[in-house]
Structure formats: C-alpha cells, structure tokens
N, C-alpha and C. Protein backbone atom coordinates (compact mmCIF):
# COMPACT_ATOMS: atom_id res chain seq x y z
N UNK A 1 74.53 33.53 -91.91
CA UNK A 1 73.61 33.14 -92.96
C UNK A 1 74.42 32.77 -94.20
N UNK A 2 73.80 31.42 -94.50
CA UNK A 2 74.61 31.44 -95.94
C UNK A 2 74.82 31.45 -97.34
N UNK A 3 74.88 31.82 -98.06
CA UNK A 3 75.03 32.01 -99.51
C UNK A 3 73.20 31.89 -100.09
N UNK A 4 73.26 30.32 -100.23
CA UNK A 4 72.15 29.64 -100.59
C UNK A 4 71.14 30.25 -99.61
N UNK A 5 70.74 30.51 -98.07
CA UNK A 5 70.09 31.05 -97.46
C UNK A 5 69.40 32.52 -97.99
N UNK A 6 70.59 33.37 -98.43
CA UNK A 6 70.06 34.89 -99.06
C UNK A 6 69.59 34.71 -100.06
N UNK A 7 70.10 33.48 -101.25
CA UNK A 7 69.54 33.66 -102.21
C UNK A 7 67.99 32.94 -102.26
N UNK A 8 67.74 31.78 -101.20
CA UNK A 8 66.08 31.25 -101.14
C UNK A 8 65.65 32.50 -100.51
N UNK A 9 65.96 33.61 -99.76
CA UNK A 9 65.47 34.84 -98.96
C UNK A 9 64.82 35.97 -100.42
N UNK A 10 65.87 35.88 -101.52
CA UNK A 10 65.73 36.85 -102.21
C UNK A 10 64.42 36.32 -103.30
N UNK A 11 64.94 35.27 -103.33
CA UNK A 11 63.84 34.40 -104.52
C UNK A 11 62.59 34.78 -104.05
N UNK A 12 62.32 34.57 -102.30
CA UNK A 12 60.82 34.85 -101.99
C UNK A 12 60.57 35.68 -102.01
N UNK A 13 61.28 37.08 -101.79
CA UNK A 13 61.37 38.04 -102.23
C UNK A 13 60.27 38.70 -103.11
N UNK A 14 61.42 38.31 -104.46
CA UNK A 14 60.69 38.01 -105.58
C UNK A 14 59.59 37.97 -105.95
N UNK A 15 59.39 36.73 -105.87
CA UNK A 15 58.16 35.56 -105.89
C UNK A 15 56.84 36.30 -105.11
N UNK A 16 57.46 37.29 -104.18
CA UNK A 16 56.33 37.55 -103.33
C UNK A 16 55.74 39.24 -103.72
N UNK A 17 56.93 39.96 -104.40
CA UNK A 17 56.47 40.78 -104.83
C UNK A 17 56.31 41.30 -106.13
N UNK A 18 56.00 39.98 -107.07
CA UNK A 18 55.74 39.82 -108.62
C UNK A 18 54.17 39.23 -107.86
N UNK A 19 53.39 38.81 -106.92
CA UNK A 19 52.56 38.66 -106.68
C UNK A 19 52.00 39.48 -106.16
N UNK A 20 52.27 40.60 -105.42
CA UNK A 20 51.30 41.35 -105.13
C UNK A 20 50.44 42.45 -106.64
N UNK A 21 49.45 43.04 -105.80
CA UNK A 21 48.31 43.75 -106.68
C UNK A 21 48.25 45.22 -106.70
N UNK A 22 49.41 45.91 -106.35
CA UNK A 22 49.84 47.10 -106.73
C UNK A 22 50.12 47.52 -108.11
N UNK A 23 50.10 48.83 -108.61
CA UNK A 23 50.12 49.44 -109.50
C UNK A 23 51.12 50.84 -109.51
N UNK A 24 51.93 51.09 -110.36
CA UNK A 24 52.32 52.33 -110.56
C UNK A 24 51.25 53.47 -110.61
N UNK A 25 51.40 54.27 -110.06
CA UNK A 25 50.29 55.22 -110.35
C UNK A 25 50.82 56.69 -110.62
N UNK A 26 50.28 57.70 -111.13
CA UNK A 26 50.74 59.04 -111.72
C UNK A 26 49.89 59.95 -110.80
N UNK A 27 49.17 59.75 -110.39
CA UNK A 27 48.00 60.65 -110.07
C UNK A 27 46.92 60.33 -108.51
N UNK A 28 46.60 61.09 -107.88
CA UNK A 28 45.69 61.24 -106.41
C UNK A 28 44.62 61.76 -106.19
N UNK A 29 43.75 61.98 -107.03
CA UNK A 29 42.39 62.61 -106.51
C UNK A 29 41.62 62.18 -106.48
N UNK A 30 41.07 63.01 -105.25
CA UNK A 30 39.65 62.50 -104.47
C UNK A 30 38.62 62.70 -105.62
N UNK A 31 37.41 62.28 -105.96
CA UNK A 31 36.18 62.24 -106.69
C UNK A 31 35.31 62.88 -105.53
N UNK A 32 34.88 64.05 -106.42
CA UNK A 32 34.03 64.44 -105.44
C UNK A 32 32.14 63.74 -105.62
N UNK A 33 31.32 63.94 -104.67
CA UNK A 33 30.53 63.08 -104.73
C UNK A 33 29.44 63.40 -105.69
N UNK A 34 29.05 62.76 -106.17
CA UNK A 34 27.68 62.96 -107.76
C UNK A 34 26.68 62.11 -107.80
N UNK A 35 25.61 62.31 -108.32
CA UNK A 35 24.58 61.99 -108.81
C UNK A 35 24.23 62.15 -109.90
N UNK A 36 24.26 61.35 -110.97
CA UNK A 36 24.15 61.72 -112.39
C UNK A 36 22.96 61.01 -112.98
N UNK A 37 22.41 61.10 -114.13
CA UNK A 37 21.64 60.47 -115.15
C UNK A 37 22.19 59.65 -116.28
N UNK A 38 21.90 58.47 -116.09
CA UNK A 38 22.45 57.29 -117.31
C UNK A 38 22.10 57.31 -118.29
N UNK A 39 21.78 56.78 -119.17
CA UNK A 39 21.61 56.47 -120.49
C UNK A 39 19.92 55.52 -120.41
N UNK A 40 19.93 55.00 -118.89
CA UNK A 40 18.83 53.82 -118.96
C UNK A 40 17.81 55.14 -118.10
N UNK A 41 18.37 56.22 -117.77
CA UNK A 41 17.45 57.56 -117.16
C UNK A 41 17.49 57.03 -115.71
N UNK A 42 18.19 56.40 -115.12
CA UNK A 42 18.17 55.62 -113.15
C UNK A 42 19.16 56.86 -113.09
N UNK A 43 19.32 57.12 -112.20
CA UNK A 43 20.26 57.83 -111.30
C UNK A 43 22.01 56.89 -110.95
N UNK A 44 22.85 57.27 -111.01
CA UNK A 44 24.37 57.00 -110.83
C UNK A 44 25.17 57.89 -109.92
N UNK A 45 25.65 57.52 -108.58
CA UNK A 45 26.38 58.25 -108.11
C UNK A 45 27.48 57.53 -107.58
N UNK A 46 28.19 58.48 -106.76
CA UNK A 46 29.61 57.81 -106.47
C UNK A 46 29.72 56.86 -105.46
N UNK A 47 28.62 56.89 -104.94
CA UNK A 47 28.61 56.13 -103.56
C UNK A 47 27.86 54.35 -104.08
N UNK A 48 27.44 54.43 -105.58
CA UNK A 48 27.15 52.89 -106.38
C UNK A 48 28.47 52.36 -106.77
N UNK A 49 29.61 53.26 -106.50
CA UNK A 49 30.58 52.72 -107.87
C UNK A 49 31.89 52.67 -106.58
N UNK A 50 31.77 53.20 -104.62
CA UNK A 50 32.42 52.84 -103.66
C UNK A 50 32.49 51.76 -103.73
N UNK A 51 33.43 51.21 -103.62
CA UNK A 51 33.85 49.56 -103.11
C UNK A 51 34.46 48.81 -104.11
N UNK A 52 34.55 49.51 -105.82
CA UNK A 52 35.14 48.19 -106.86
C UNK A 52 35.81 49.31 -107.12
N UNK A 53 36.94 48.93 -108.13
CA UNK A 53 37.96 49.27 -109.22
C UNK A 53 37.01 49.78 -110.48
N UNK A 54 37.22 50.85 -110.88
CA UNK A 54 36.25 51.44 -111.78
C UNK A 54 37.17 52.46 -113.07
N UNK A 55 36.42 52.46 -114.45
CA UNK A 55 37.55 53.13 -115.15
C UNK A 55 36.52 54.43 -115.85
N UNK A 56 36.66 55.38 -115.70
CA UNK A 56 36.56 56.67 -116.51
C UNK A 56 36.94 57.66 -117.72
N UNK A 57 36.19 58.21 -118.55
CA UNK A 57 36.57 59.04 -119.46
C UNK A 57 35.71 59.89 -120.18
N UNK A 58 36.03 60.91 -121.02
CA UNK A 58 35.20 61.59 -120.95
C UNK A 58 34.87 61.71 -122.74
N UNK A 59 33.59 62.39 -122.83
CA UNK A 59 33.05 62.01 -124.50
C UNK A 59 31.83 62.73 -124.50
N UNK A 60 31.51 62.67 -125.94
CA UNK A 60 30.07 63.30 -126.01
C UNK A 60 29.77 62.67 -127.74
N UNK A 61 28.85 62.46 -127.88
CA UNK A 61 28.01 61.99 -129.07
C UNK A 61 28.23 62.03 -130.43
N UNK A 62 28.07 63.56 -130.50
CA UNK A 62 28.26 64.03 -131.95
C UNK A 62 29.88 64.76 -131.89
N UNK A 63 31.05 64.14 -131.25
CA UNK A 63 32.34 64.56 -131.69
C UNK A 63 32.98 64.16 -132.72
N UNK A 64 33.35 64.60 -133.54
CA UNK A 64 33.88 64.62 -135.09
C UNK A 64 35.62 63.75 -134.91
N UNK A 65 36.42 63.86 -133.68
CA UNK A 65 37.35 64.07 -133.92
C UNK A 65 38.15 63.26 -133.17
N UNK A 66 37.92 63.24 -131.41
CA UNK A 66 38.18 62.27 -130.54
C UNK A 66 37.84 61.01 -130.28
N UNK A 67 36.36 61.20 -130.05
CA UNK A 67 35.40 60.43 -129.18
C UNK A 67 35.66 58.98 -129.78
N UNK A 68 35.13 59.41 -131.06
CA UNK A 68 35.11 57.85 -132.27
C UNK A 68 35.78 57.06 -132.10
N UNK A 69 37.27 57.35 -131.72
CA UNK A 69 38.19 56.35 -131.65
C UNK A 69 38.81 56.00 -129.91
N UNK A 70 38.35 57.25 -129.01
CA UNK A 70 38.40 57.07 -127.28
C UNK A 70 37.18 55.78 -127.30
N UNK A 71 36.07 56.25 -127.92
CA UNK A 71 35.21 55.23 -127.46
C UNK A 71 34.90 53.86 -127.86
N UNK A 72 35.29 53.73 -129.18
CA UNK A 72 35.99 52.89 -129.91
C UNK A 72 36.92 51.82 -128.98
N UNK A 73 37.94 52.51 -128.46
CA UNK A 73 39.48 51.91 -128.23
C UNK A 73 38.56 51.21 -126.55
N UNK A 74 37.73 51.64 -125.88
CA UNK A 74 37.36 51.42 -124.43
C UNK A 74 36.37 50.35 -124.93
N UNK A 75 35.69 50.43 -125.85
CA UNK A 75 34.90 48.88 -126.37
C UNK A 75 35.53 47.57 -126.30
N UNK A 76 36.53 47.96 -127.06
CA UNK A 76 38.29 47.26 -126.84
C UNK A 76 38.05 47.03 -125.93
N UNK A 77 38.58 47.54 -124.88
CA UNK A 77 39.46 47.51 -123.41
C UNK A 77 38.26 46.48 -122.69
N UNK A 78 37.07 47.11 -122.89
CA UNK A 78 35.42 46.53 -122.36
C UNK A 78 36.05 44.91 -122.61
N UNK A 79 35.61 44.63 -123.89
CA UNK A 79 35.80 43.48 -124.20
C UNK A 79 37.09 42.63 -124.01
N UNK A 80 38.05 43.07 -124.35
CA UNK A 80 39.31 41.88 -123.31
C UNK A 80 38.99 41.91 -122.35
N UNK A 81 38.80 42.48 -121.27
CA UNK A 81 38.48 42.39 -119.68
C UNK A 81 37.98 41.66 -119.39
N UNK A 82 36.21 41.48 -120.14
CA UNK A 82 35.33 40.41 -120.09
C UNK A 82 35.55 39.42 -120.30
N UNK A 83 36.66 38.96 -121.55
CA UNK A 83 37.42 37.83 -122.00
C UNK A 83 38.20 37.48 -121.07
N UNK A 84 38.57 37.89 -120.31
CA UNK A 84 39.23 37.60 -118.97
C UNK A 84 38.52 37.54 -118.05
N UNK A 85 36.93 37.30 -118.06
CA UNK A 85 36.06 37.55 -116.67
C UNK A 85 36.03 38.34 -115.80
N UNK A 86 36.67 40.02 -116.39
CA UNK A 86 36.80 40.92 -115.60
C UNK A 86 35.75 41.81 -116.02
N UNK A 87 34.76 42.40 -114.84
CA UNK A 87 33.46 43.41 -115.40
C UNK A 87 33.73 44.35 -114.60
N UNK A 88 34.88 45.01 -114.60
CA UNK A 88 34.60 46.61 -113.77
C UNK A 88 33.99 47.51 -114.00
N UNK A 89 33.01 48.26 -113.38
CA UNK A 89 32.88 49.44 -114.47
C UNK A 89 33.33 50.72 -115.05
N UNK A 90 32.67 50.99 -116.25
CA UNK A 90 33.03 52.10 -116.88
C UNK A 90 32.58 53.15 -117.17
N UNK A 91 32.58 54.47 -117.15
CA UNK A 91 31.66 55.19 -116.88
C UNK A 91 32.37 56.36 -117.89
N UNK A 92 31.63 56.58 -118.68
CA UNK A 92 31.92 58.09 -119.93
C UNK A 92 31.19 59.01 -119.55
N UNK A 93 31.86 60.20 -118.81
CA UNK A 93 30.74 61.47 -118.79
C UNK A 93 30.86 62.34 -120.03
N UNK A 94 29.50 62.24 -120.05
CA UNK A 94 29.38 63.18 -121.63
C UNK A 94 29.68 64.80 -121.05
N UNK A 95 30.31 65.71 -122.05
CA UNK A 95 30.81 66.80 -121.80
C UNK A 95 29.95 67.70 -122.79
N UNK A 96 28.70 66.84 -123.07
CA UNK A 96 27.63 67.70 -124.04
C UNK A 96 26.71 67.45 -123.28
N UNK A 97 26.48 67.48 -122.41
CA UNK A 97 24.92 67.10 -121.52
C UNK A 97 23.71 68.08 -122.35
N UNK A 98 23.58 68.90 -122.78
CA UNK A 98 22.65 69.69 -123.30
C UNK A 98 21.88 69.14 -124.44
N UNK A 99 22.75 67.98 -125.33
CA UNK A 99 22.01 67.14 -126.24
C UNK A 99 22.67 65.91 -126.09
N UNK A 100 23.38 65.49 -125.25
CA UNK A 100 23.37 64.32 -125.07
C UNK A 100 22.71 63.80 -124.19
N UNK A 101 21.22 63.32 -123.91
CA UNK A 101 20.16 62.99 -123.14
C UNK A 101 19.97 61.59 -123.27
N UNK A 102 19.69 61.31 -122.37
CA UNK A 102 19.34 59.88 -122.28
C UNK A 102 19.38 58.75 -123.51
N UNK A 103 18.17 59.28 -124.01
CA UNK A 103 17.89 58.46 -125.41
C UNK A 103 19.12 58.73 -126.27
N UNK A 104 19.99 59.57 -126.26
CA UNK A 104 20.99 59.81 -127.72
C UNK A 104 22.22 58.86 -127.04
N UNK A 105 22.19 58.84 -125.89
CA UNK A 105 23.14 57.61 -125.18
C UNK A 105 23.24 56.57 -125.63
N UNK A 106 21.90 56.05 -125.61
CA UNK A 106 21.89 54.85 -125.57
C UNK A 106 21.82 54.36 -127.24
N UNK A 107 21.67 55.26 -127.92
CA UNK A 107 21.93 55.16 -129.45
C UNK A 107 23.42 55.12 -129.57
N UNK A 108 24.06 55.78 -129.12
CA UNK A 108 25.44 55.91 -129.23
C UNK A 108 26.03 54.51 -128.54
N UNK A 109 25.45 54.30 -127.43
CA UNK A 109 26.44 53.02 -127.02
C UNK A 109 25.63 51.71 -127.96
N UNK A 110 24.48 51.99 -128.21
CA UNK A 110 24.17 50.70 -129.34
C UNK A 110 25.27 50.73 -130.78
N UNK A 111 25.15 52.29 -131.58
CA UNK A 111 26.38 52.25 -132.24
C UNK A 111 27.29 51.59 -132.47
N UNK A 112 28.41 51.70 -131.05
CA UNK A 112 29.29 51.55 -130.82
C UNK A 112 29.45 49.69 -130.33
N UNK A 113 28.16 48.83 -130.05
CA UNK A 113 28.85 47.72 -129.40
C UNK A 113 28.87 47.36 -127.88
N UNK A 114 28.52 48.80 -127.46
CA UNK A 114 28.74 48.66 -125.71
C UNK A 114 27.69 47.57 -124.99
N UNK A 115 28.75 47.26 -123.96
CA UNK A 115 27.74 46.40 -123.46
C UNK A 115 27.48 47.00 -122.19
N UNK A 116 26.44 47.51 -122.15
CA UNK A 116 25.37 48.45 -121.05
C UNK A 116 25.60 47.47 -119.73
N UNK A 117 25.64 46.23 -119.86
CA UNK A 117 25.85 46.03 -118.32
C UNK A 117 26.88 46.08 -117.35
N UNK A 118 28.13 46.90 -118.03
CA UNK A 118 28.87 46.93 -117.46
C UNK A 118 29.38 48.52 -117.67
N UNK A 119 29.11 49.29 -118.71
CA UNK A 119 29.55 50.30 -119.03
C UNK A 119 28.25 50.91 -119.30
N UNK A 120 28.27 52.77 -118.32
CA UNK A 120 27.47 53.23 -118.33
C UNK A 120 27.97 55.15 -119.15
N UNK A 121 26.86 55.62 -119.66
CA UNK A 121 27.50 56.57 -119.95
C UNK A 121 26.68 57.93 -119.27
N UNK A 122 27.12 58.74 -118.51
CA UNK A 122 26.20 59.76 -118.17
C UNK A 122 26.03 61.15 -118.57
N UNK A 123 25.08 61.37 -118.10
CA UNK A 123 24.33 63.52 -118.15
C UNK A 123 23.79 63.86 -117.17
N UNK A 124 23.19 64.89 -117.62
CA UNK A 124 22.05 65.43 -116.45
C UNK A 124 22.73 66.40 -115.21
N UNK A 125 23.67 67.07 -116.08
CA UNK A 125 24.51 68.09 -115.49
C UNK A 125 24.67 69.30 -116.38
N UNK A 126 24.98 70.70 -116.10
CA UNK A 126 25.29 71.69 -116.85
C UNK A 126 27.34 71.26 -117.82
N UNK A 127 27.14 72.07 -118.42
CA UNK A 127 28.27 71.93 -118.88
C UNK A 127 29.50 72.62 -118.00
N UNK A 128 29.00 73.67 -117.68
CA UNK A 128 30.03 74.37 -116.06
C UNK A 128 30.26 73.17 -115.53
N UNK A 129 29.13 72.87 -114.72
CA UNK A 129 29.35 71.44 -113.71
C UNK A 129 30.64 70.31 -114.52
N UNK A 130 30.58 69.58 -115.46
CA UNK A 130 31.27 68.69 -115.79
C UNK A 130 32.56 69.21 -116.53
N UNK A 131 32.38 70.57 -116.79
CA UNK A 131 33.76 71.49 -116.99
C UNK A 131 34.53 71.37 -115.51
N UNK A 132 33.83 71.73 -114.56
CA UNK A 132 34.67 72.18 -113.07
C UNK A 132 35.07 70.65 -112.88
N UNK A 133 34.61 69.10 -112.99
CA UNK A 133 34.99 67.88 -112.47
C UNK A 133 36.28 67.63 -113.27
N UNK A 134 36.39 68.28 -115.15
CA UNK A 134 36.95 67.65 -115.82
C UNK A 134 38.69 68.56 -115.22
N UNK A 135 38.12 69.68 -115.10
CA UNK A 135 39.44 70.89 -115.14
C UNK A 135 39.86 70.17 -113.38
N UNK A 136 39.20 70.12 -112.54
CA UNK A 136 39.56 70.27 -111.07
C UNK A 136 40.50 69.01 -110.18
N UNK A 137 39.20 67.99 -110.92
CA UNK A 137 39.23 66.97 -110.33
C UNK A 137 40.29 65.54 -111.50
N UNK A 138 40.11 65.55 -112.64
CA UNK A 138 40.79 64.97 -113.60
C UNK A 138 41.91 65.31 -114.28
N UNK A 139 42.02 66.70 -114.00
CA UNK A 139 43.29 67.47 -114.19
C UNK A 139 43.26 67.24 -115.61
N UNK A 140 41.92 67.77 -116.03
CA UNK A 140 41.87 67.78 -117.92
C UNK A 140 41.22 68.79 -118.32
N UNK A 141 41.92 69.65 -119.36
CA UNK A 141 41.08 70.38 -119.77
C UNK A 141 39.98 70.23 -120.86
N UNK A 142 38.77 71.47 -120.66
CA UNK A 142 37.60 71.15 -121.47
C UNK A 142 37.13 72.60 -121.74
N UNK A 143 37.06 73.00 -122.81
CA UNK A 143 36.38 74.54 -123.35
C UNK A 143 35.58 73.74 -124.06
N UNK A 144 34.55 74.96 -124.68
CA UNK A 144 33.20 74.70 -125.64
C UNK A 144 34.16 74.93 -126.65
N UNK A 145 33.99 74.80 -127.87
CA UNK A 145 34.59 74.95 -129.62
C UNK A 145 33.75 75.07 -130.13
N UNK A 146 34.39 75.45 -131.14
CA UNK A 146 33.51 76.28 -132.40
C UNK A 146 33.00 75.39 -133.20
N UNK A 147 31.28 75.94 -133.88
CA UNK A 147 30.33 74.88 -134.30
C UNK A 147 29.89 73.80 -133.34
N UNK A 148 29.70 73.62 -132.02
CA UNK A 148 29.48 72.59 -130.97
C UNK A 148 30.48 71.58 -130.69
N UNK A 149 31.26 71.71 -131.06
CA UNK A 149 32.51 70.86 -130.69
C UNK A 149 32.98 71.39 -129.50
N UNK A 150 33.68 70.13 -128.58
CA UNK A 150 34.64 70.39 -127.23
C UNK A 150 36.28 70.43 -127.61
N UNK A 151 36.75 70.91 -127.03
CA UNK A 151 37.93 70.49 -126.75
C UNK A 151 38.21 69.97 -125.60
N UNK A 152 38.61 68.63 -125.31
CA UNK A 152 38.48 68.43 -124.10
C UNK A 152 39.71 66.74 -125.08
N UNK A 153 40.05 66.62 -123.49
CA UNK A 153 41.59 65.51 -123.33
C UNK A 153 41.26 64.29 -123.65
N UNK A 154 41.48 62.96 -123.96
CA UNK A 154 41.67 61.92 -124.43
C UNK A 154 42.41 60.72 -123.85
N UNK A 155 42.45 61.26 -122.07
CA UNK A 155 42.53 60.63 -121.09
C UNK A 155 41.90 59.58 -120.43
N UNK A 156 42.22 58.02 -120.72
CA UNK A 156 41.14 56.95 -119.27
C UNK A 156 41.83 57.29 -117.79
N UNK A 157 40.70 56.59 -117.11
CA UNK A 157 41.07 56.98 -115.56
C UNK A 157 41.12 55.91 -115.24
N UNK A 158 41.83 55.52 -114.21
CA UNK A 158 41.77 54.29 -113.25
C UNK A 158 41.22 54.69 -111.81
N UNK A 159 40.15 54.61 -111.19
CA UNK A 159 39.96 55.00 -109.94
C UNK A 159 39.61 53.82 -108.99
N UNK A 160 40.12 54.07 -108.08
CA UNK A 160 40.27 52.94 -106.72
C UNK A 160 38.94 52.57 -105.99
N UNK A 161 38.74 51.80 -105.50
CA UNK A 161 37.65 51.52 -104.11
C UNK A 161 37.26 52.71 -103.34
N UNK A 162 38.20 53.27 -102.91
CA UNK A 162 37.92 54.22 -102.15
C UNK A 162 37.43 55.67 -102.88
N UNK A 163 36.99 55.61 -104.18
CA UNK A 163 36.77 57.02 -105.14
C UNK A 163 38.09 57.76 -105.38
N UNK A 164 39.47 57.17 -105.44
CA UNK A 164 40.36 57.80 -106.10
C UNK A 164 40.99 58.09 -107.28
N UNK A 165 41.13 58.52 -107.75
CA UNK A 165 41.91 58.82 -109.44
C UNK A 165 43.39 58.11 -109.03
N UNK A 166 43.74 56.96 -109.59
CA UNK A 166 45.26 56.77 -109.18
C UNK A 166 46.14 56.64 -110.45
N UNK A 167 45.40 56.71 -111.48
CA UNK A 167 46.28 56.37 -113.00
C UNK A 167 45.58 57.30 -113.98
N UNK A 168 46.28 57.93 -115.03
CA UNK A 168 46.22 58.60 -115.98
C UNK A 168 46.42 57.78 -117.34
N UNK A 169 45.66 57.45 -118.40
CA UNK A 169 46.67 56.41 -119.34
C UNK A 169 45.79 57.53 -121.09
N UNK A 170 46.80 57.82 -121.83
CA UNK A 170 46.33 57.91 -123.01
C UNK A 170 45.64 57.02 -123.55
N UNK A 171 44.41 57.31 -123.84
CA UNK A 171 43.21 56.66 -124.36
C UNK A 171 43.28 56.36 -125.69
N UNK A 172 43.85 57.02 -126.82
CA UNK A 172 44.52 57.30 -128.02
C UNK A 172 45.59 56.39 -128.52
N UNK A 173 46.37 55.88 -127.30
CA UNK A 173 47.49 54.88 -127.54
C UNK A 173 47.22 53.19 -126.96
N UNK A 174 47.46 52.52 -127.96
CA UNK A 174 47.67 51.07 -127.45
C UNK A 174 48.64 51.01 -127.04
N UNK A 175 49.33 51.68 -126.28
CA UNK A 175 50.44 50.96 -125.57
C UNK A 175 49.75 51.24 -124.24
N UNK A 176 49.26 52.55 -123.72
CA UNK A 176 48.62 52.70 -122.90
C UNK A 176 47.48 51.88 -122.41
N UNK A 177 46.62 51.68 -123.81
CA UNK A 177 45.36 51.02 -123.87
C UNK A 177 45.30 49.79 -123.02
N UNK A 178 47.21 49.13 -123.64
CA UNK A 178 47.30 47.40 -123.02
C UNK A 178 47.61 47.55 -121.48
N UNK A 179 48.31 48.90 -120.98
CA UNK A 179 48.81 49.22 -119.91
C UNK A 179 47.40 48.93 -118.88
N UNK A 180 46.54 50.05 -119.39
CA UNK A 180 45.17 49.57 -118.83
C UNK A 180 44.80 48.46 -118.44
N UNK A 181 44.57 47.75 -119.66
CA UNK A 181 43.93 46.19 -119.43
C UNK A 181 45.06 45.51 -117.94
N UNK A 182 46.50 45.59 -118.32
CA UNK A 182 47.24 44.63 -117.37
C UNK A 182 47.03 45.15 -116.17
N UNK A 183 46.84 47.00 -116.20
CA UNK A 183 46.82 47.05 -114.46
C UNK A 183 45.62 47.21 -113.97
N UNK A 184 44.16 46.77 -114.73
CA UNK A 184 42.86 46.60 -113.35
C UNK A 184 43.23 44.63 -113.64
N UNK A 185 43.73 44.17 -114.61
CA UNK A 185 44.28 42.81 -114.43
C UNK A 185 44.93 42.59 -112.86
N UNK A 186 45.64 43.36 -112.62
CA UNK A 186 46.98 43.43 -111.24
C UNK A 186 45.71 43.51 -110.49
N UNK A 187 45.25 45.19 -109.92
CA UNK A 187 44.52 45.35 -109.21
C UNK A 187 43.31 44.38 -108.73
N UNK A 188 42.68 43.79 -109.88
CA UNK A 188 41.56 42.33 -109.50
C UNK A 188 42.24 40.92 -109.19
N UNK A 189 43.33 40.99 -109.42
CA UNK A 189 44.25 39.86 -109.06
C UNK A 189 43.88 38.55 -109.65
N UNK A 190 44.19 39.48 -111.35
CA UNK A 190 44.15 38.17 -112.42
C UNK A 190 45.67 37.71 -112.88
C-alpha cells in the first residue's frame, strides 16, 4: 500500500467519523416508567416521549434562586434549536407538585416565553415520588428548605430514544448550555 493510499484511507477516515451522530456522554440511566400531569392537565408518560431525543430538568415556580435563570437559560436553548428546525422535547418536572398545579404552570411558562408546543412542564406526583426520580434516577439531589424553598441541582439531561439519561450538562453555564444545543444538533443530524 502506498503512501498516498493510507493517507486517502485516513482522510475517509476522518471524513467519516466527523460525520457520524454520536455524542460523548457522562452518564447511563434507565428512566423509570411515569405518568404525569402537564400544565395543559392531559396526562405525559414515558412511553409518549419513547422513540425521540428528549431534554430534562428540574424546577418549581416560586424558586427565588435557581429556577429563574435554569428556566430562563432552556428558553434559550428552546429557541436556538427551533432556529435550527430542531423541536425535541423538553420536559421540567416541578419538584413543588403541591402548589405547582396545572394552572400555576402554565402561568409560569407564559411568564417565561415558553413555547408549550414543544416544552412541557409537569406534576401530579408527591414530593417523595419526584425526590426518589431526582436522587435515584438523575443522580441529583433534592431536600425540602426552609420557608418552601428546594434545594435541588441545576442539571439539563440529555435522554436517548430508548428512555436513557446519557449526558449531564450544567444548566447554569453557557458553555454547557452551547454544549447542549451542538450535541441534540449531532444526535438529530444537523
């Protein structure tokens, strides 16, 4: 083989694996299966959101401290995507289900800008319940705080077709934020 041969070998190489739709990933968990309550009061479970690239995080209404700017920064993320003709969805489980009900949802994502047809936010769970998904399954922690406040992480999710958690990205950081956008970019094969 010669010279020029390895190097047209390596180029395709290359060429062939700057094209594929893989992602670095940090993280492996299974989603276990749910049925939740939206914001529009329909039912949401995991078996609507099998089959696409989907992004997650977690929030609640009246947070003083996180939320504003997690949910904020994913309006962001919402909107370049779309600017790119990308509509995956997005899904915020509220970690206040006790007053975050339907109607205060959908005030909050009017607030905020959201565009409901692509980003949904849910309840209609105990706070145990979405404590055990956040601690178990997201590998985030979440206690109640003092005066009704959470403490709870500031983590987006990237989860796969198949209901997997495969990426962890600080929600808090634009460097992360852009990380996001480029890798469901990769994964949709923009």
């Amino acid at each position: 083989m010669t010279i020029r041969s390895v190097l047209i070998l390596l180029a395709a190489a290359l060429f062939l694996s700057a094209c594929n739709n893989t992602i670095e990933t940090n993280m492996s968990e299974k989603i276990p299966d749910f049925d939740y309550t939206t914001q529009d009061e329909n039912t949401l479970g995991l078996d609507d959101l099998t089959g696409d690239w989907w992004i997650a995080y977690f929030s609640y209404t009246h947070c003083t401290t996180v939320c504003p700017r997690t949910t904020a920064n994913m309006v962001g993320i919402q909107e370049e995507l779309k600017n790119d003709g990308l509509t995956p969805r997005i899904i915020s489980f509220s970690i206040d289900p006790e007053n975050d009900t339907p109607e205060v949802l959908r005030e909050y994502a009017k607030d905020y800008g959201v565009d409901l047809e692509t980003m949904t936010f849910l309840t209609g769970y105990d706070f145990e319940e979405i404590q055990d998904l956040s601690i178990h399954t997201f590998n985030a922690f979440l206690e109640k705080g003092a005066l009704d406040q959470r403490s709870h992480s500031f983590f987006f999710y990237l989860i796969n077709p198949d209901g997997e958690i495969v990426k962890q990205y600080n929600g808090m950081s634009d460097t992360d934020n852009n990380l996001l956008v480029a890798d469901v970019k990769k994964v949709l094969g923009k």
